[in-house]
N, C-alpha and C. Protein backbone atom coordinates (compact mmCIF):
# COMPACT_ATOMS: atom_id res chain seq x y z
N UNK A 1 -22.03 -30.57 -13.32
CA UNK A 1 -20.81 -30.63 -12.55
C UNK A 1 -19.69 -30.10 -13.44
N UNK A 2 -19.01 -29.50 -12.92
CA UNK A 2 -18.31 -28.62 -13.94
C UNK A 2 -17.08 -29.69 -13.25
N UNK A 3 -15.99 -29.88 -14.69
CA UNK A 3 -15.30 -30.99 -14.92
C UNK A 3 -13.84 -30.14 -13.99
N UNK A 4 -13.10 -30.97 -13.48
CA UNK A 4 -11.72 -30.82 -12.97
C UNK A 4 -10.10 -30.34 -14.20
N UNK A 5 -9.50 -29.69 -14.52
CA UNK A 5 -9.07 -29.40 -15.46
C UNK A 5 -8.19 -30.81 -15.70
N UNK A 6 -8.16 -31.62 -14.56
CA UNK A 6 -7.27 -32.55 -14.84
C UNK A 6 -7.10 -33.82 -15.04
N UNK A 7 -8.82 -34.11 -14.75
CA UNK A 7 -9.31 -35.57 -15.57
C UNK A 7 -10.82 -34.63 -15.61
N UNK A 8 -11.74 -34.94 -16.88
CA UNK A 8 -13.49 -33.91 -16.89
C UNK A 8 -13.70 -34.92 -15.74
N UNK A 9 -13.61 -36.06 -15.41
CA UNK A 9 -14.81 -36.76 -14.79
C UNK A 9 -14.23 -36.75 -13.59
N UNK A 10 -13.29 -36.12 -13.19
CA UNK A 10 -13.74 -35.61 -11.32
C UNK A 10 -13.97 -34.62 -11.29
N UNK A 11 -14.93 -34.43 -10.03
CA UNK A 11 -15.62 -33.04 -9.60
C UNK A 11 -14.50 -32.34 -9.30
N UNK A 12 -15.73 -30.86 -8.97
CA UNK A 12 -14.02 -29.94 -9.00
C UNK A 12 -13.63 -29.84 -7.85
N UNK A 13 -12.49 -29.26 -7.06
CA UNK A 13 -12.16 -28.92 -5.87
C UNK A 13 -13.33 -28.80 -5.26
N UNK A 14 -14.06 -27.70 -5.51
CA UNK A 14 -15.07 -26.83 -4.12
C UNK A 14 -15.89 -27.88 -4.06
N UNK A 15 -16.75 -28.66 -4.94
CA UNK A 15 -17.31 -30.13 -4.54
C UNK A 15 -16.59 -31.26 -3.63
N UNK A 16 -15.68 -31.36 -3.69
CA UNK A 16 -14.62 -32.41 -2.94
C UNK A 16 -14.68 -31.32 -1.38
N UNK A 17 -14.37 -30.28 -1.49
CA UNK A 17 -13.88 -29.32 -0.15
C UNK A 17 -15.48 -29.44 0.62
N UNK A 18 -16.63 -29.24 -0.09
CA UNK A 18 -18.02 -28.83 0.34
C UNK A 18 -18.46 -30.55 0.48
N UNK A 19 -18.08 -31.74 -0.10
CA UNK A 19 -18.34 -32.74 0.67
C UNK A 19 -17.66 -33.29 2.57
N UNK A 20 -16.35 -32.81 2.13
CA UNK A 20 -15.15 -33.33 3.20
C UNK A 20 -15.88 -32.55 4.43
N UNK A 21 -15.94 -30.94 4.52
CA UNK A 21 -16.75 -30.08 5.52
C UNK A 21 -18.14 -30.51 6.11
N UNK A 22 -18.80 -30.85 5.24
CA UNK A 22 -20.18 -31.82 5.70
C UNK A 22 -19.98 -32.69 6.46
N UNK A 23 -19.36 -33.61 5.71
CA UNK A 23 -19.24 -34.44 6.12
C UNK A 23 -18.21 -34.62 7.94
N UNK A 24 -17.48 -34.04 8.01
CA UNK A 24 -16.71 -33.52 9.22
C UNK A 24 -17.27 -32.93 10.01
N UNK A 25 -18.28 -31.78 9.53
CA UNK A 25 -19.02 -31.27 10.47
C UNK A 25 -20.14 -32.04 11.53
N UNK A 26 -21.18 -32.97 10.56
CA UNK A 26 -21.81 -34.06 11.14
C UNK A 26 -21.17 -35.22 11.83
N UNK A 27 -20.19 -35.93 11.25
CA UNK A 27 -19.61 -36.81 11.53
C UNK A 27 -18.77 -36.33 13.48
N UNK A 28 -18.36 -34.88 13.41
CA UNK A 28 -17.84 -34.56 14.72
C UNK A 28 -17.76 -33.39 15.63
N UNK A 29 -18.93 -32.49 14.69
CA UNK A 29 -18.85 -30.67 14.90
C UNK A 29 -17.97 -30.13 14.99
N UNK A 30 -17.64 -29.06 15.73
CA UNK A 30 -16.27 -28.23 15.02
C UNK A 30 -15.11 -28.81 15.71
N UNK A 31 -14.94 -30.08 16.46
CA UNK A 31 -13.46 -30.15 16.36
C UNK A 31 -13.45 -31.32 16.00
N UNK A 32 -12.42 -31.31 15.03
CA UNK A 32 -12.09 -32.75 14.03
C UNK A 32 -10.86 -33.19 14.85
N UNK A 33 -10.81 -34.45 15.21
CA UNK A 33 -9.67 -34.96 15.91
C UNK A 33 -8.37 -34.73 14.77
N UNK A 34 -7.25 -35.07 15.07
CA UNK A 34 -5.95 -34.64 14.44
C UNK A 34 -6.12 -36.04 13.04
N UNK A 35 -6.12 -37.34 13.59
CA UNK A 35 -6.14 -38.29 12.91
C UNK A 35 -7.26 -37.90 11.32
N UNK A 36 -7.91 -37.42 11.76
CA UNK A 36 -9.27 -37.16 10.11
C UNK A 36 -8.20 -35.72 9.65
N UNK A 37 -8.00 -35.05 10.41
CA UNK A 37 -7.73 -33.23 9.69
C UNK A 37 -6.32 -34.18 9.23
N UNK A 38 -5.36 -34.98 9.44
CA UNK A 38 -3.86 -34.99 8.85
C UNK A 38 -4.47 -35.91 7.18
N UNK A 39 -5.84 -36.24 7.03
CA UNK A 39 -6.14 -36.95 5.72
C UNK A 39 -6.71 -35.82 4.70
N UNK A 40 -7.25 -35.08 5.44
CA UNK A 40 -7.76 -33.57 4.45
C UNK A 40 -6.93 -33.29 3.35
N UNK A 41 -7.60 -32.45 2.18
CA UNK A 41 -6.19 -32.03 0.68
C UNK A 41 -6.31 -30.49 1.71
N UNK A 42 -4.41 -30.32 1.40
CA UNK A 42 -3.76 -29.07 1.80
C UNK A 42 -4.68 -27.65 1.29
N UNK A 43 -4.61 -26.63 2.09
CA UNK A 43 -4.99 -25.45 1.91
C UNK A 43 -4.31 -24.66 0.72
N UNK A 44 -4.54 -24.13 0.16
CA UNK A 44 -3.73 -23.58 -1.38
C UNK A 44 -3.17 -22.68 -0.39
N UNK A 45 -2.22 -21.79 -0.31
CA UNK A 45 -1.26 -20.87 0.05
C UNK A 45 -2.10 -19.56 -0.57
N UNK A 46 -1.77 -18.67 0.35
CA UNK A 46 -2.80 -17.48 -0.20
C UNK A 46 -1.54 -16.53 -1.21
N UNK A 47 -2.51 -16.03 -2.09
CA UNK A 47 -1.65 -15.11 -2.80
C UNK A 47 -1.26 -14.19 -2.18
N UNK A 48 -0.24 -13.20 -2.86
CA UNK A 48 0.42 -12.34 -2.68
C UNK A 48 -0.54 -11.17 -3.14
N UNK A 49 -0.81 -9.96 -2.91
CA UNK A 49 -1.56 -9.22 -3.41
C UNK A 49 -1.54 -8.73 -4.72
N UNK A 50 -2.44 -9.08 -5.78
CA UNK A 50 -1.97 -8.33 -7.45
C UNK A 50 -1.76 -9.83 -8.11
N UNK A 51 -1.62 -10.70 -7.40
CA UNK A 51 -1.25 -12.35 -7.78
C UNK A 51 -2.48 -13.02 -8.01
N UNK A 52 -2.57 -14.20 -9.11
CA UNK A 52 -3.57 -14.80 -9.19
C UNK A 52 -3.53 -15.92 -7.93
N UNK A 53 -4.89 -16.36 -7.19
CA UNK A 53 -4.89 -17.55 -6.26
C UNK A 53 -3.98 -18.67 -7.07
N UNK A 54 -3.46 -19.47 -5.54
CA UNK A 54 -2.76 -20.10 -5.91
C UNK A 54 -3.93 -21.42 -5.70
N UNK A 55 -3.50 -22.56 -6.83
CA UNK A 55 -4.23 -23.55 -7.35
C UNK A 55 -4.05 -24.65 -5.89
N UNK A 56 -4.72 -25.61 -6.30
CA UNK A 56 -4.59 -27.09 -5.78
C UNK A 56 -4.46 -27.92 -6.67
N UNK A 57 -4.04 -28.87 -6.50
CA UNK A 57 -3.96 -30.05 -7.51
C UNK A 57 -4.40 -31.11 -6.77
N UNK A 58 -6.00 -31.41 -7.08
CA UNK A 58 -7.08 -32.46 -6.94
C UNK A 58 -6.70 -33.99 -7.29
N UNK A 59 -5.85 -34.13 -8.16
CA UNK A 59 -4.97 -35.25 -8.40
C UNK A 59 -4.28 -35.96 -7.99
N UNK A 60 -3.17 -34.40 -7.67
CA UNK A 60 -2.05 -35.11 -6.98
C UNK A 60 -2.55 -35.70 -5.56
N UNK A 61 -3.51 -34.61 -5.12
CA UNK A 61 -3.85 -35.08 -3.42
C UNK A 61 -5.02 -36.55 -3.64
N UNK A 62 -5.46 -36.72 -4.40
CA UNK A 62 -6.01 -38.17 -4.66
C UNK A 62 -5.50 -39.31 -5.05
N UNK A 63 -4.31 -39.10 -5.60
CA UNK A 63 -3.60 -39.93 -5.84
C UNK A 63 -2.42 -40.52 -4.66
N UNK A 64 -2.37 -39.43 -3.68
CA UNK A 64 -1.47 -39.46 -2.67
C UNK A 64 -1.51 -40.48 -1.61
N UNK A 65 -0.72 -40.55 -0.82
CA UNK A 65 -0.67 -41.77 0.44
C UNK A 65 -1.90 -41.42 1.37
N UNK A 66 -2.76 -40.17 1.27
CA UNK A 66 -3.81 -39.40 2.30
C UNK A 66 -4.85 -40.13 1.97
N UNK A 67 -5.29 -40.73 0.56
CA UNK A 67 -6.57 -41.22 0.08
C UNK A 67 -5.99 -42.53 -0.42
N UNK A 68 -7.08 -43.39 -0.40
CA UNK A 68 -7.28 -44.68 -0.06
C UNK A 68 -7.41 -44.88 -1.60
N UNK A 69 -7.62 -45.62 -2.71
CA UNK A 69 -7.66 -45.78 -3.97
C UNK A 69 -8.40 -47.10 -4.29
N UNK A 70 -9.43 -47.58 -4.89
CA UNK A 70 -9.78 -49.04 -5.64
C UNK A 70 -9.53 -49.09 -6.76
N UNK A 71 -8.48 -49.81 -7.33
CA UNK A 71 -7.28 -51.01 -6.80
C UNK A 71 -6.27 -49.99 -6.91
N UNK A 72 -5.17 -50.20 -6.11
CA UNK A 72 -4.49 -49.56 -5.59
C UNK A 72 -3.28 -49.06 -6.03
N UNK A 73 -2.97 -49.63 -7.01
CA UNK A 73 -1.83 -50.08 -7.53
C UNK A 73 -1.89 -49.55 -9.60
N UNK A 74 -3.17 -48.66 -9.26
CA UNK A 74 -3.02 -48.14 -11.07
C UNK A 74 -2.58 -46.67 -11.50
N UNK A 75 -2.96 -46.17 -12.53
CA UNK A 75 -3.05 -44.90 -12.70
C UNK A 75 -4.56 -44.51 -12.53
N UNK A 76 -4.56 -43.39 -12.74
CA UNK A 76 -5.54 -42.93 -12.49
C UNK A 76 -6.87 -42.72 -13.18
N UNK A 77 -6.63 -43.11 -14.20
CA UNK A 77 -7.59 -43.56 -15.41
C UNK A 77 -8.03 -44.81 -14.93
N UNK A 78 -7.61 -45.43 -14.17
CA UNK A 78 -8.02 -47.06 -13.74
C UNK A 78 -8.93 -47.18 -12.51
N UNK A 79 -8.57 -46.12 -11.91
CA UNK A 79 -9.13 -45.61 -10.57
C UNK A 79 -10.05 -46.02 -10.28
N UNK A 80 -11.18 -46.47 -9.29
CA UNK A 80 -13.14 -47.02 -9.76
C UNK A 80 -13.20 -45.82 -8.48
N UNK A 81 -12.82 -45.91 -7.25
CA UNK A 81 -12.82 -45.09 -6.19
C UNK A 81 -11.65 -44.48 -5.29
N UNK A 82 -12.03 -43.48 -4.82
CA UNK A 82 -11.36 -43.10 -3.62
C UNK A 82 -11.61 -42.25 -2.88
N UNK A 83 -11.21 -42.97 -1.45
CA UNK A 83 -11.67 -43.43 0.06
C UNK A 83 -11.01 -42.31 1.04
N UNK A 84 -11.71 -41.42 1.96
CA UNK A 84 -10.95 -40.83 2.81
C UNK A 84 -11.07 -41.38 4.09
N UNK A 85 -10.51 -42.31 4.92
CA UNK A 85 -10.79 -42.88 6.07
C UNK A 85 -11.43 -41.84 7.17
N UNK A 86 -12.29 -40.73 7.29
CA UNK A 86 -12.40 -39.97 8.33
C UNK A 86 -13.16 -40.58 9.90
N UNK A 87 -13.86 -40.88 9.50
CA UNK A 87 -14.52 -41.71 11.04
C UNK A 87 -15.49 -40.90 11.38
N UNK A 88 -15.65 -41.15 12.43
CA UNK A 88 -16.78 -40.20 12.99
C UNK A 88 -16.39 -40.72 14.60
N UNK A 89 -17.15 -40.10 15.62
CA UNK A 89 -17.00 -39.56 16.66
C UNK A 89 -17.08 -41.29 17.72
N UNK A 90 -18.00 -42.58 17.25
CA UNK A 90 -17.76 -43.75 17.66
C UNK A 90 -16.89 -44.94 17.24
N UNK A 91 -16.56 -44.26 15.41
CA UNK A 91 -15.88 -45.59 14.98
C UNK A 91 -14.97 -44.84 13.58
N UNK A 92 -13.85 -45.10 13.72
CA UNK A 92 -12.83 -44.54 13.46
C UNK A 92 -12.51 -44.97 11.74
N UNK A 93 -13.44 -45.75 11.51
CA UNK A 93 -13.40 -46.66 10.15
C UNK A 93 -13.80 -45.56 8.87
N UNK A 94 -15.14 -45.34 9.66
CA UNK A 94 -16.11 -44.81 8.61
C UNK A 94 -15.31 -43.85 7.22
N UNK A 95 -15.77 -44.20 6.20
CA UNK A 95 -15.09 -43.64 5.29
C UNK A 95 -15.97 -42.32 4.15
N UNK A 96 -15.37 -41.60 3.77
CA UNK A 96 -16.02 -40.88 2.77
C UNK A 96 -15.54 -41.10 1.33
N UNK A 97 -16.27 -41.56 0.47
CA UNK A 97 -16.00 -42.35 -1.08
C UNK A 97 -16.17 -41.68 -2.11
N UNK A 98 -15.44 -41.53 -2.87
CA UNK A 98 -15.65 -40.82 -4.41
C UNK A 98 -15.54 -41.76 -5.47
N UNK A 99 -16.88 -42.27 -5.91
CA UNK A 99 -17.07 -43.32 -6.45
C UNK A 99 -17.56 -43.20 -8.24
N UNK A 100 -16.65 -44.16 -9.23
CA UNK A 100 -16.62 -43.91 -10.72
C UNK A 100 -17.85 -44.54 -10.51
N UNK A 101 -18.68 -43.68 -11.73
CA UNK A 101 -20.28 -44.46 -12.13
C UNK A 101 -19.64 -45.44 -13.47
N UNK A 102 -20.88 -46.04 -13.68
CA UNK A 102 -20.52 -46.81 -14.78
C UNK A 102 -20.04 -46.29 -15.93
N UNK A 103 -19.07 -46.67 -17.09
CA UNK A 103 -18.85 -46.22 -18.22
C UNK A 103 -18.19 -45.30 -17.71
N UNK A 104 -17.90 -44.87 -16.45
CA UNK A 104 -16.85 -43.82 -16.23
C UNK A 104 -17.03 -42.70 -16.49
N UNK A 105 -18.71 -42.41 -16.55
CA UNK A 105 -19.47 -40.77 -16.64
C UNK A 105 -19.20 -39.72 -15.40
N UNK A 106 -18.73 -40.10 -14.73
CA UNK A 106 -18.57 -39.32 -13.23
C UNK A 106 -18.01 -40.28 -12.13
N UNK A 107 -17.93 -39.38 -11.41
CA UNK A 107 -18.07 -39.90 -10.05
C UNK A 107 -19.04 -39.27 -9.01
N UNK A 108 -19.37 -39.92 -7.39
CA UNK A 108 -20.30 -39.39 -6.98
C UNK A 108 -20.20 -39.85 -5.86
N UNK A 109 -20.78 -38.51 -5.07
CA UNK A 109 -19.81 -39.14 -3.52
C UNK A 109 -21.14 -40.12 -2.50
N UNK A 110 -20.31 -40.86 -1.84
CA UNK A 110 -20.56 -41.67 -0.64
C UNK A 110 -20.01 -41.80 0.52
N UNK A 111 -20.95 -42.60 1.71
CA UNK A 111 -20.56 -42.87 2.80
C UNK A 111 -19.89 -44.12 2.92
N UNK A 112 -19.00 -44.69 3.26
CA UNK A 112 -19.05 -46.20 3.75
C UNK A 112 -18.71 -46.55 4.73
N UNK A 113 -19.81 -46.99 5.57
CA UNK A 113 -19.83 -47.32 7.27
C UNK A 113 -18.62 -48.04 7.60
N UNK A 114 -18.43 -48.95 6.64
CA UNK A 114 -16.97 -49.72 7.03
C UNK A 114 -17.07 -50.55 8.04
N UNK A 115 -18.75 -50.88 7.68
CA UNK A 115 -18.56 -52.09 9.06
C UNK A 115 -19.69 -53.20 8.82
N UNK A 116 -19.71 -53.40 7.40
CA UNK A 116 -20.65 -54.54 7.32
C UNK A 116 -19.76 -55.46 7.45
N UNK A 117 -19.17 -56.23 7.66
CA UNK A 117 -18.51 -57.30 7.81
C UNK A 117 -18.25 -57.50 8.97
N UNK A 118 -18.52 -56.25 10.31
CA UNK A 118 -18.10 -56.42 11.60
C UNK A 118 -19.14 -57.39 12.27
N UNK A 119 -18.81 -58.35 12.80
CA UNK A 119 -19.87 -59.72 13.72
C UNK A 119 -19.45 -59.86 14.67
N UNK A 120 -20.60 -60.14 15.61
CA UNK A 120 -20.21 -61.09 17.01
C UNK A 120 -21.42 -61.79 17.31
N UNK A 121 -20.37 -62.57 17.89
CA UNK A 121 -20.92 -64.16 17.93
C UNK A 121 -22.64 -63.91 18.90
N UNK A 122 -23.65 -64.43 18.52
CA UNK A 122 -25.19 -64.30 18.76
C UNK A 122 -25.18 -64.72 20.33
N UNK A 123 -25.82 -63.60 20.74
CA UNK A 123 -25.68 -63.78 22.46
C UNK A 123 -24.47 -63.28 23.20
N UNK A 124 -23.21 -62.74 22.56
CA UNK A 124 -22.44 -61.90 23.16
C UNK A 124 -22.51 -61.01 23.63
N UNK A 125 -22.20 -60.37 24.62
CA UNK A 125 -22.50 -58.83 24.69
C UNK A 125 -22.09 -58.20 24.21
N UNK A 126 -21.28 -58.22 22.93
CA UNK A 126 -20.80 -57.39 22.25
C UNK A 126 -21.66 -57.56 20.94
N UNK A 127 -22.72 -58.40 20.87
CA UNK A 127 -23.46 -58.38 19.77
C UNK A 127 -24.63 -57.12 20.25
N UNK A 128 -24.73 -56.59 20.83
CA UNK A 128 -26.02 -55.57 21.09
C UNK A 128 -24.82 -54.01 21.05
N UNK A 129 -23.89 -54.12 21.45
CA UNK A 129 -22.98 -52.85 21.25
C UNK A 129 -22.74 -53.21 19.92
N UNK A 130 -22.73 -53.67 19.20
CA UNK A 130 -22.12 -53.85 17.66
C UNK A 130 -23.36 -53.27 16.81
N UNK A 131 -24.42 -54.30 17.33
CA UNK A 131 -25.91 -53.48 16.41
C UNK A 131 -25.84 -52.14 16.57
N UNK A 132 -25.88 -51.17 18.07
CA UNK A 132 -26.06 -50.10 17.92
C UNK A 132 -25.49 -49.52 17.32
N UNK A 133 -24.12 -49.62 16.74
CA UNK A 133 -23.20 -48.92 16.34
C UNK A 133 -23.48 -49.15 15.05
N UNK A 134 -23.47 -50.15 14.29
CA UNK A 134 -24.02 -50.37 13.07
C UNK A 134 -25.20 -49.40 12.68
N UNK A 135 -25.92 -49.31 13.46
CA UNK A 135 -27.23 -47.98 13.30
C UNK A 135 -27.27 -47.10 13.72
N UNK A 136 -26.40 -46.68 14.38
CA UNK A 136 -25.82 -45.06 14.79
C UNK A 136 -25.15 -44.66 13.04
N UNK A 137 -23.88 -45.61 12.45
CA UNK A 137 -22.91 -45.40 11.24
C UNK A 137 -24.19 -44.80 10.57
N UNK A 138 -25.22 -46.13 10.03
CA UNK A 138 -26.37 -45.70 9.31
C UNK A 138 -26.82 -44.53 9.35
N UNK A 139 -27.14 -44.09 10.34
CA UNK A 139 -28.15 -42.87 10.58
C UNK A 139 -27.10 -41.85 10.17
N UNK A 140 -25.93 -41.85 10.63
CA UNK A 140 -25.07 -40.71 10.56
C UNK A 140 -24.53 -40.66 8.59
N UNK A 141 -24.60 -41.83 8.09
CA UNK A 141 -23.76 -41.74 6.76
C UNK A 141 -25.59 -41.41 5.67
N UNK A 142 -26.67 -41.78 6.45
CA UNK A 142 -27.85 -40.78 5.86
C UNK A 142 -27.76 -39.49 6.14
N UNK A 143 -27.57 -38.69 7.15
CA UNK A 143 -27.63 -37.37 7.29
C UNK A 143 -26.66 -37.03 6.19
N UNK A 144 -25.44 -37.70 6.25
CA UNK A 144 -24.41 -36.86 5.35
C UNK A 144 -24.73 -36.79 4.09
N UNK A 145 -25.49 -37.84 3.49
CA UNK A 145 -25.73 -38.06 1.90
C UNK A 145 -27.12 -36.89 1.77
N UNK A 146 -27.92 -37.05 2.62
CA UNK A 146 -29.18 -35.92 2.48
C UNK A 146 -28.05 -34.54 2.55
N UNK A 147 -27.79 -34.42 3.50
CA UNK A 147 -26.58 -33.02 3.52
C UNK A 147 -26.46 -32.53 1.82
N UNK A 148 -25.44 -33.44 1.68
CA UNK A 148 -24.94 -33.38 0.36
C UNK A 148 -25.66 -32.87 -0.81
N UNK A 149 -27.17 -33.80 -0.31
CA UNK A 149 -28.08 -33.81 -1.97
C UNK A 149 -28.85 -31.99 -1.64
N UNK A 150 -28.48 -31.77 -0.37
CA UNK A 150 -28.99 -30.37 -0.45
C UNK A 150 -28.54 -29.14 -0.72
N UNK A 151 -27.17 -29.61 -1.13
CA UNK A 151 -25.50 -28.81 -1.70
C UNK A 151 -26.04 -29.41 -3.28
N UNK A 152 -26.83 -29.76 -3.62
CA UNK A 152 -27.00 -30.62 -4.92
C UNK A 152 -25.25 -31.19 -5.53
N UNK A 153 -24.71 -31.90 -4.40
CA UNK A 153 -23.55 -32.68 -4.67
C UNK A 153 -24.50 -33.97 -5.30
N UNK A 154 -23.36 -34.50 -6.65
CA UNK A 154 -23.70 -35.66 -6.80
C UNK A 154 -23.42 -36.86 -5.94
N UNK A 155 -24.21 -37.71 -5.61
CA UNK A 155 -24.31 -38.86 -4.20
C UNK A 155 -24.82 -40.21 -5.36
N UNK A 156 -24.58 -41.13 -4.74
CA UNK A 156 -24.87 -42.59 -5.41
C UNK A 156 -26.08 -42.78 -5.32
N UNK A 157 -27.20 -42.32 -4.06
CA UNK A 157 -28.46 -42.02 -4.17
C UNK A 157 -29.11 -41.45 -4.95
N UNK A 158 -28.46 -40.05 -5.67
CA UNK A 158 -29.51 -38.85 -6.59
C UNK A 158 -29.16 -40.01 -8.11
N UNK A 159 -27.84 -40.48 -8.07
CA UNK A 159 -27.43 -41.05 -9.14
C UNK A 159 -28.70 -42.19 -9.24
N UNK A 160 -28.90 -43.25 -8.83
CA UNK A 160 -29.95 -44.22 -8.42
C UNK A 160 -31.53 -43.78 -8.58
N UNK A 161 -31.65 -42.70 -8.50
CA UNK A 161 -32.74 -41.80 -8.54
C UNK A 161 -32.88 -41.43 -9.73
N UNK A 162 -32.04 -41.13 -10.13
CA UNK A 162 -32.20 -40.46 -11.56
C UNK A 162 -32.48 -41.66 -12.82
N UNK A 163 -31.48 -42.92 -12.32
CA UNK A 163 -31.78 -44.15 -13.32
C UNK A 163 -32.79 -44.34 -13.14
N UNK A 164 -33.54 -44.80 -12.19
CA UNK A 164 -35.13 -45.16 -12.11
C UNK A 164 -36.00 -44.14 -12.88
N UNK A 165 -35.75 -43.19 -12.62
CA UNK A 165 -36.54 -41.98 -13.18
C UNK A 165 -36.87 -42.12 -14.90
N UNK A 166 -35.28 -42.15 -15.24
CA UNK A 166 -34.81 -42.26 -16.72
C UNK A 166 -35.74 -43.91 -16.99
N UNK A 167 -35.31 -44.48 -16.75
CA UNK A 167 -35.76 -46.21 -17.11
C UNK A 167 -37.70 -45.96 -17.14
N UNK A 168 -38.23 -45.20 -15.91
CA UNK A 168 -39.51 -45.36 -15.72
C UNK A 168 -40.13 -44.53 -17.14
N UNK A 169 -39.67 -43.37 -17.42
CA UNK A 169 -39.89 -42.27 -18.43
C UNK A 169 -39.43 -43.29 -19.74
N UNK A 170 -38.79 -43.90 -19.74
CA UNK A 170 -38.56 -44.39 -20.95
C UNK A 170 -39.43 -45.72 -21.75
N UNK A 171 -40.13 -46.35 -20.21
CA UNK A 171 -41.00 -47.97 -19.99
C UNK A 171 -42.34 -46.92 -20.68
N UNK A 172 -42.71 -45.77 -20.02
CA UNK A 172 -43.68 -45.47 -20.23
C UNK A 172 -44.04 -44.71 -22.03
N UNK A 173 -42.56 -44.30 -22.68
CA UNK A 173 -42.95 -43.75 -23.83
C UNK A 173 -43.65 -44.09 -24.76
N UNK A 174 -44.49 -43.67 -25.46
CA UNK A 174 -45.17 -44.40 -26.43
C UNK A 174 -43.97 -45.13 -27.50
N UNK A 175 -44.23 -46.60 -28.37
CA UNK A 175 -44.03 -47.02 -29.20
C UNK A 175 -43.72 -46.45 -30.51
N UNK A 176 -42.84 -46.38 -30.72
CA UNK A 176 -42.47 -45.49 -32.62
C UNK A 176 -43.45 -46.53 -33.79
């Protein structure tokens, strides 16, 4: 992952741009309601001809009122995640996460359904519309993470994958 000029351990723009598009695309095909497109980072302004492209600043737009932050209230060195509320096409919650690994080696993107905590009371009828929706989020925040791992974006899954991998290769080395 080639490092961000403005902290190494966020990904760079076109990783952030090539998650958000995936993820938008599945989550609602080509038309994104106004509410998800007004949370998007701004389009760089095109150059002038003979001019170098004009930049983005991955920072500033993460740090901004558009993205969601865990805990909320630091700099950005303190940061653990941040959250783009986009939704998807049944439930308006669903979020897309850029999440610090441990020791603060990276980050790596996720889904979050944003609805484990949603209940109704057993025997409601709103308990059988709640399940489905709960496993519609599922199914939809798997497509996006497979998406991703096929952009070979880093995801909390390949990350998880890779520790097991590392831990199993390491159980198995011979003894010094």
């Amino acid at each position: 992952m080639e490092p961000s000029t403005s902290n190494p351990c966020l990904p760079p723009e076109s990783e952030v741009r090539a998650a958000i598009e995936v993820y938008l695309e599945l989550a609602y095909g080509p038309e994104v309601p106004a509410g998800a497109a007004a949370r998007l980072p701004p389009e760089a302004p095109p150059a002038e001809p003979g001019e170098s492209p004009a930049t983005f600043d991955l920072v500033q737009w993460l740090m901004s009122d558009a993205v969601e932050r865990t805990p909320r209230a630091v700099g950005l060195a303190q940061v653990r995640s941040f959250a783009l509320r986009l939704g998807n096409r049944q439930f308006p919650h669903m979020k897309l996460r850029l999440a610090l690994l441990p020791g603060g080696r990276g980050y790596v993107f996720d889904v979050d359904c944003h609805d484990a905590l949603l209940a109704a009371r057993p025997g409601s009828p709103d308990q059988a519309l709640l399940a489905e929706l709960k496993k519609k989020n599922a199914a939809l925040a798997s497509a996006i993470t497979a998406a991703w791992e096929q952009l070979h974006l880093p995801t909390n899954k390949s990350y998880l994958r890779a520790m097991i991998a590392q831990r199993k290769q390491a159980a198995s080395a011979p003894a010094p």
